[in-house]
N, C-alpha and C. Protein backbone atom coordinates (compact mmCIF):
# COMPACT_ATOMS: atom_id res chain seq x y z
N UNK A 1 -4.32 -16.69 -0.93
CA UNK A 1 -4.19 -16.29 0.45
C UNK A 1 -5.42 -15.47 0.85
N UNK A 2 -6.00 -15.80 1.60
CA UNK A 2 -7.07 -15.24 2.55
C UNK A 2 -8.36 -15.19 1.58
N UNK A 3 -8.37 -16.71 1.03
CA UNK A 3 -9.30 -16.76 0.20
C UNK A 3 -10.57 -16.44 -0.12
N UNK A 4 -10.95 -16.61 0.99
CA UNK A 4 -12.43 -16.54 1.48
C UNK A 4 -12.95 -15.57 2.50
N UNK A 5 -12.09 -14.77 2.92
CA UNK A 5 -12.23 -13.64 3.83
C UNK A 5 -12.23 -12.36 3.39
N UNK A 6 -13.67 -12.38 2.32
CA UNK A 6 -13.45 -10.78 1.55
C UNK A 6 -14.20 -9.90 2.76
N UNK A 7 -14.69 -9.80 4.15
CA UNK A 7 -15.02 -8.72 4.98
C UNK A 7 -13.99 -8.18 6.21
N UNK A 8 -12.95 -9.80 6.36
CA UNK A 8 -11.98 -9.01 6.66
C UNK A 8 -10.15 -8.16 6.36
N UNK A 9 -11.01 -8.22 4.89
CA UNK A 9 -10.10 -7.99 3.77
C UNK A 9 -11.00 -6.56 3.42
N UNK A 10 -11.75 -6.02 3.76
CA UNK A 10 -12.49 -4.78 3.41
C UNK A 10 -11.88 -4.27 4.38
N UNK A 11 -12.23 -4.58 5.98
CA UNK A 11 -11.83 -4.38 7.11
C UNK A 11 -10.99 -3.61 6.79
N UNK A 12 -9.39 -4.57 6.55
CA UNK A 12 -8.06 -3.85 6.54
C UNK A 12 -8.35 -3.06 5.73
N UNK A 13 -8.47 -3.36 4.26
CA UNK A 13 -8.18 -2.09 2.81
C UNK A 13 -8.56 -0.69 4.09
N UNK A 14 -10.01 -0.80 4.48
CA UNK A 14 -10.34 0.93 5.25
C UNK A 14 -9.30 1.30 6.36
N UNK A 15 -9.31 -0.10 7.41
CA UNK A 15 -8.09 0.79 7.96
C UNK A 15 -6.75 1.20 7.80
N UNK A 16 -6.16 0.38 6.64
CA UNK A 16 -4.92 0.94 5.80
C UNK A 16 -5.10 2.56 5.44
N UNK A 17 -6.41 2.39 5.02
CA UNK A 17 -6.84 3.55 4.03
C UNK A 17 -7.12 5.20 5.11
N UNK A 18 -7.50 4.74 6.60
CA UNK A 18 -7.45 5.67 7.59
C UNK A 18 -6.09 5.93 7.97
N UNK A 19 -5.29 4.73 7.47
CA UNK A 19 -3.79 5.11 8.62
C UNK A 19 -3.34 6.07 7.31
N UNK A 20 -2.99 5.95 6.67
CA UNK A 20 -2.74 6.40 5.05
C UNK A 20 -3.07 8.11 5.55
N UNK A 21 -4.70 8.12 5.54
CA UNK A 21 -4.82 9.37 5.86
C UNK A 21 -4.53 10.31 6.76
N UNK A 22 -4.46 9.62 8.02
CA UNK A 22 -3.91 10.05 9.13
C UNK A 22 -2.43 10.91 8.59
N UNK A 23 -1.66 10.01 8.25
CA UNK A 23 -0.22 10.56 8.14
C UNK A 23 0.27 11.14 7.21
N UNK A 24 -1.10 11.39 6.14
CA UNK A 24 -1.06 12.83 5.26
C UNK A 24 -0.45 13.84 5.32
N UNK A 25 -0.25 14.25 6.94
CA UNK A 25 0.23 15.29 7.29
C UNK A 25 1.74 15.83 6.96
N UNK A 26 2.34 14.42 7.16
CA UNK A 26 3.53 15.12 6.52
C UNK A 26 4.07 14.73 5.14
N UNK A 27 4.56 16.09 5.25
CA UNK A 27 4.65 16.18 3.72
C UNK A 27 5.90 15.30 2.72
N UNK A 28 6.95 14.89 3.73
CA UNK A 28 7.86 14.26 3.14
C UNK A 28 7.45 12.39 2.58
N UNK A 29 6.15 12.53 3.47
CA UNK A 29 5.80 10.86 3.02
C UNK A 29 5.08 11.22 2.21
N UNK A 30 4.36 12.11 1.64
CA UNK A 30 3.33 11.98 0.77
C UNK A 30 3.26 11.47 -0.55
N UNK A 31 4.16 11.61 -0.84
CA UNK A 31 4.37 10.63 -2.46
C UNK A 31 4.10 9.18 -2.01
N UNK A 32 4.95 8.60 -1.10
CA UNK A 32 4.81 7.09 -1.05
C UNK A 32 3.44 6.84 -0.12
N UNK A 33 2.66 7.62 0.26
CA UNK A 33 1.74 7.05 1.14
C UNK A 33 0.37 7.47 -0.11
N UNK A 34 0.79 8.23 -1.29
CA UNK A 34 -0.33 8.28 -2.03
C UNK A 34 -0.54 6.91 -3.07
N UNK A 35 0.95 6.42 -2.97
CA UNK A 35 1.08 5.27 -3.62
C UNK A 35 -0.12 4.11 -2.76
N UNK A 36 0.45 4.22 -1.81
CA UNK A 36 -0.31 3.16 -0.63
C UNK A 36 -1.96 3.56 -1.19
N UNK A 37 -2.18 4.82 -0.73
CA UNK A 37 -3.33 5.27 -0.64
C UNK A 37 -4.13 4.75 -2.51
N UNK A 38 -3.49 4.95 -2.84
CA UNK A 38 -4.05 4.72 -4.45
C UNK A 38 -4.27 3.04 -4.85
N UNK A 39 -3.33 1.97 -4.46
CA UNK A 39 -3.35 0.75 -4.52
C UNK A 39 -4.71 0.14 -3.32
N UNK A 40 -4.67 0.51 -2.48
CA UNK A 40 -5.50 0.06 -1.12
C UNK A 40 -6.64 0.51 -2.00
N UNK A 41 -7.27 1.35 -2.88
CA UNK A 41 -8.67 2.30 -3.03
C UNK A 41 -8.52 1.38 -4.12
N UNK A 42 -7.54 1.04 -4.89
CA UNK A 42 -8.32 0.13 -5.87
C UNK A 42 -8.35 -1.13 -5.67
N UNK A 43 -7.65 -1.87 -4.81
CA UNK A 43 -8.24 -3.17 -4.39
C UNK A 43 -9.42 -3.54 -4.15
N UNK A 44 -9.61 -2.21 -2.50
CA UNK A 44 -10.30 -1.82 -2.30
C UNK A 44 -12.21 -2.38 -2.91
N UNK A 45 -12.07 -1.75 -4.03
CA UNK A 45 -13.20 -1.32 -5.37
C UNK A 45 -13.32 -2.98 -5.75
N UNK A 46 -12.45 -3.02 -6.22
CA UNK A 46 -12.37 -5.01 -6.77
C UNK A 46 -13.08 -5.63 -5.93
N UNK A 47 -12.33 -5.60 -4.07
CA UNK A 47 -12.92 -6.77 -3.59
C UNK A 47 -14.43 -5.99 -3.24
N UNK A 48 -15.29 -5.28 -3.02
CA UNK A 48 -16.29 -4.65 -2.80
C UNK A 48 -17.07 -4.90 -4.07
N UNK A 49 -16.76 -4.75 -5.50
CA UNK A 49 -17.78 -5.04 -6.83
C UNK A 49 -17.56 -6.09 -7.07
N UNK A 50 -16.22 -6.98 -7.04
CA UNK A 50 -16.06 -8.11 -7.95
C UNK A 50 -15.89 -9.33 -6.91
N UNK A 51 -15.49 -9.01 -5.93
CA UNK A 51 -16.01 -10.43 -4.73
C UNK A 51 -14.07 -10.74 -4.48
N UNK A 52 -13.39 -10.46 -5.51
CA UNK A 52 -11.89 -10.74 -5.51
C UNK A 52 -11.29 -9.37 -5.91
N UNK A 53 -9.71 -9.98 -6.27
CA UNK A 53 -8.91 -8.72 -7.04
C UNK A 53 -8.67 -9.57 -8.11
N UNK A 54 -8.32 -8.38 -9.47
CA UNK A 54 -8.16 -8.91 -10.40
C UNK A 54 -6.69 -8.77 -10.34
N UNK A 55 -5.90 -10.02 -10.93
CA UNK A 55 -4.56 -9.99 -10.61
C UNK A 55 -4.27 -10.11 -12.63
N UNK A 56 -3.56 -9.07 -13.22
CA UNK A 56 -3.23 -9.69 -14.52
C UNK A 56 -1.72 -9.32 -15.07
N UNK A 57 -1.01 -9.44 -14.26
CA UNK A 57 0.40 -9.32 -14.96
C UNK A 57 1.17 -10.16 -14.55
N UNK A 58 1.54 -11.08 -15.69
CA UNK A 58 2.26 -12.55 -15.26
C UNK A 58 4.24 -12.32 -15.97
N UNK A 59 4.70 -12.67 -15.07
CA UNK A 59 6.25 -12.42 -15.50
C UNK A 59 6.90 -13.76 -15.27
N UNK A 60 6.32 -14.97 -15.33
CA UNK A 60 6.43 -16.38 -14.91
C UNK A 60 7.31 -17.02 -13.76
N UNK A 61 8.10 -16.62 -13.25
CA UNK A 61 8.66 -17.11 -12.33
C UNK A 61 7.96 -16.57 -10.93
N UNK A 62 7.73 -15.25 -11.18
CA UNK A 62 6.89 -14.55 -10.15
C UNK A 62 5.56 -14.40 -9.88
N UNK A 63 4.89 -14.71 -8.73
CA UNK A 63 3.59 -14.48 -8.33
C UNK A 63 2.94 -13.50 -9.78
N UNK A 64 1.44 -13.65 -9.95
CA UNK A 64 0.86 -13.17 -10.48
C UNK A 64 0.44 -11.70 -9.83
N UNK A 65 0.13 -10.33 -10.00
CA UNK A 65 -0.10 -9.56 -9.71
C UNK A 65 -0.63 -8.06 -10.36
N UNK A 66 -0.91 -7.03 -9.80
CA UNK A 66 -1.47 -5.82 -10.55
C UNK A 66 -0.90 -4.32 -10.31
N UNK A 67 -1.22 -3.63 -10.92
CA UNK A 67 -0.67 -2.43 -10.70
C UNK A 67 -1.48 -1.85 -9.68
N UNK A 68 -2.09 -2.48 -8.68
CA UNK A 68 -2.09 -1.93 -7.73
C UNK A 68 -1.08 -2.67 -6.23
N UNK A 69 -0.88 -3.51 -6.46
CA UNK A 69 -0.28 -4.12 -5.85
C UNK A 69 1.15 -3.42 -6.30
N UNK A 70 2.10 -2.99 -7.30
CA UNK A 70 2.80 -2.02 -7.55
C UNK A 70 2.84 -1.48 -6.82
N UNK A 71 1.53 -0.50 -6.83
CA UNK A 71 1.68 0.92 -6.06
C UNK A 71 2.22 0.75 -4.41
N UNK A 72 1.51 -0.25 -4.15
CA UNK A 72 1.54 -0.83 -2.46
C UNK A 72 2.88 -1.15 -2.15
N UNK A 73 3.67 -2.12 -2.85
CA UNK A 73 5.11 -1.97 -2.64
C UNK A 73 5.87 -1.01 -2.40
N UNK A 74 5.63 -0.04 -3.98
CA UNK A 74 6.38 0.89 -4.42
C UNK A 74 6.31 2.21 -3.19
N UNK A 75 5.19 2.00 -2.50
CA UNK A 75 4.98 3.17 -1.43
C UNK A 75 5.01 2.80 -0.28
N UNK A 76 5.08 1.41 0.15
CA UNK A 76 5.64 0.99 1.69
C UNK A 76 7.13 1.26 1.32
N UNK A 77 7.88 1.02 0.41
CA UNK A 77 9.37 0.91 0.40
C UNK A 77 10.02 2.58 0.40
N UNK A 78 9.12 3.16 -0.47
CA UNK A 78 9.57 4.68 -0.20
C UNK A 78 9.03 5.04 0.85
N UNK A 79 7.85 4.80 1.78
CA UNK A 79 7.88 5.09 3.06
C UNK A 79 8.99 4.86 4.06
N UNK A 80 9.09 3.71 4.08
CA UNK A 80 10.29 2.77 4.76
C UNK A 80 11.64 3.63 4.81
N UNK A 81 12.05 3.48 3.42
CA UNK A 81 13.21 4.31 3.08
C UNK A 81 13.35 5.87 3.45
N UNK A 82 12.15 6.71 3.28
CA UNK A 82 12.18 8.16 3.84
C UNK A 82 12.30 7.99 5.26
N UNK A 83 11.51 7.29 6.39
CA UNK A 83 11.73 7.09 7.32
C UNK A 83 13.09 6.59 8.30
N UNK A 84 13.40 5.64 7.42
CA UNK A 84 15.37 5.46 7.51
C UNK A 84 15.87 6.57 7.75
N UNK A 85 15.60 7.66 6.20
CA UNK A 85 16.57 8.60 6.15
C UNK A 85 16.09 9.46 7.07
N UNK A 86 15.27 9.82 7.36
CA UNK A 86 15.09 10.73 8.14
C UNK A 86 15.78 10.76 10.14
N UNK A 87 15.65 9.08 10.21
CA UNK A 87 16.09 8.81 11.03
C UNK A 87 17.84 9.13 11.35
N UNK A 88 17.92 8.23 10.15
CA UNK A 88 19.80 8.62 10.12
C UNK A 88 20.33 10.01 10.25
N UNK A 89 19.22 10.40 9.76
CA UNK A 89 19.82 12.70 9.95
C UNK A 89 19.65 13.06 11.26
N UNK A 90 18.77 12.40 11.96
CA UNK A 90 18.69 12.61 13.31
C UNK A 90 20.18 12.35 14.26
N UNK A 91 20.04 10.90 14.18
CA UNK A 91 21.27 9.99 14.64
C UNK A 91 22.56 11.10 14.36
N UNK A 92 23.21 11.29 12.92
CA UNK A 92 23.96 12.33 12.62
C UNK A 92 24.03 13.58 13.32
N UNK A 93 23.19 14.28 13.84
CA UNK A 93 23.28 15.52 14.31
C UNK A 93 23.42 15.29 15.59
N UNK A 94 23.22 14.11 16.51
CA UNK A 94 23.86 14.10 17.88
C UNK A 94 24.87 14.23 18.11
């Protein structure tokens, strides 16, 4: 996927990597947005030195992938999820 489009695949990684920083601020996302922040910086590095990403963990039924791609899940979903909850405490106190 997006085989051949490593500049606008730099593109995003930086502006992921600005929104990331932007919302540093609060402190309840910061675990999952360092996740983000940590996966995006090493893609990042790959597609900038190596022209691709290196993908090396095969579990056979599933897409091939890396521990940075991990991190990227693992910290949109705890974003996602803090944001839920935070929402629902709102909703609750009306």
């Amino acid at each position: 996927m997006f085989e051949n489009e490593r500049i606008f695949l730099i593109i995003a990684s930086l502006v992921v990597i600005g929104f990331v920083i932007y919302y540093f601020k609060y402190k309840n996302l910061q675990l999952g947005l360092s996740l983000v922040l940590a996966g995006a910086i090493s893609n990042l590095i790959d597609r900038i030195f190596r022209g691709y990403i290196v993908d090396f963990i095969n579990v056979g039924i599933w897409p091939v992938f890396n521990l940075a791609d991990m991190y990227n899940v693992a910290g949109v979903l705890m974003v996602i999820f803090l944001l839920k909850k935070e929402s629902l405490k709102k909703l609750l106190k009306k």
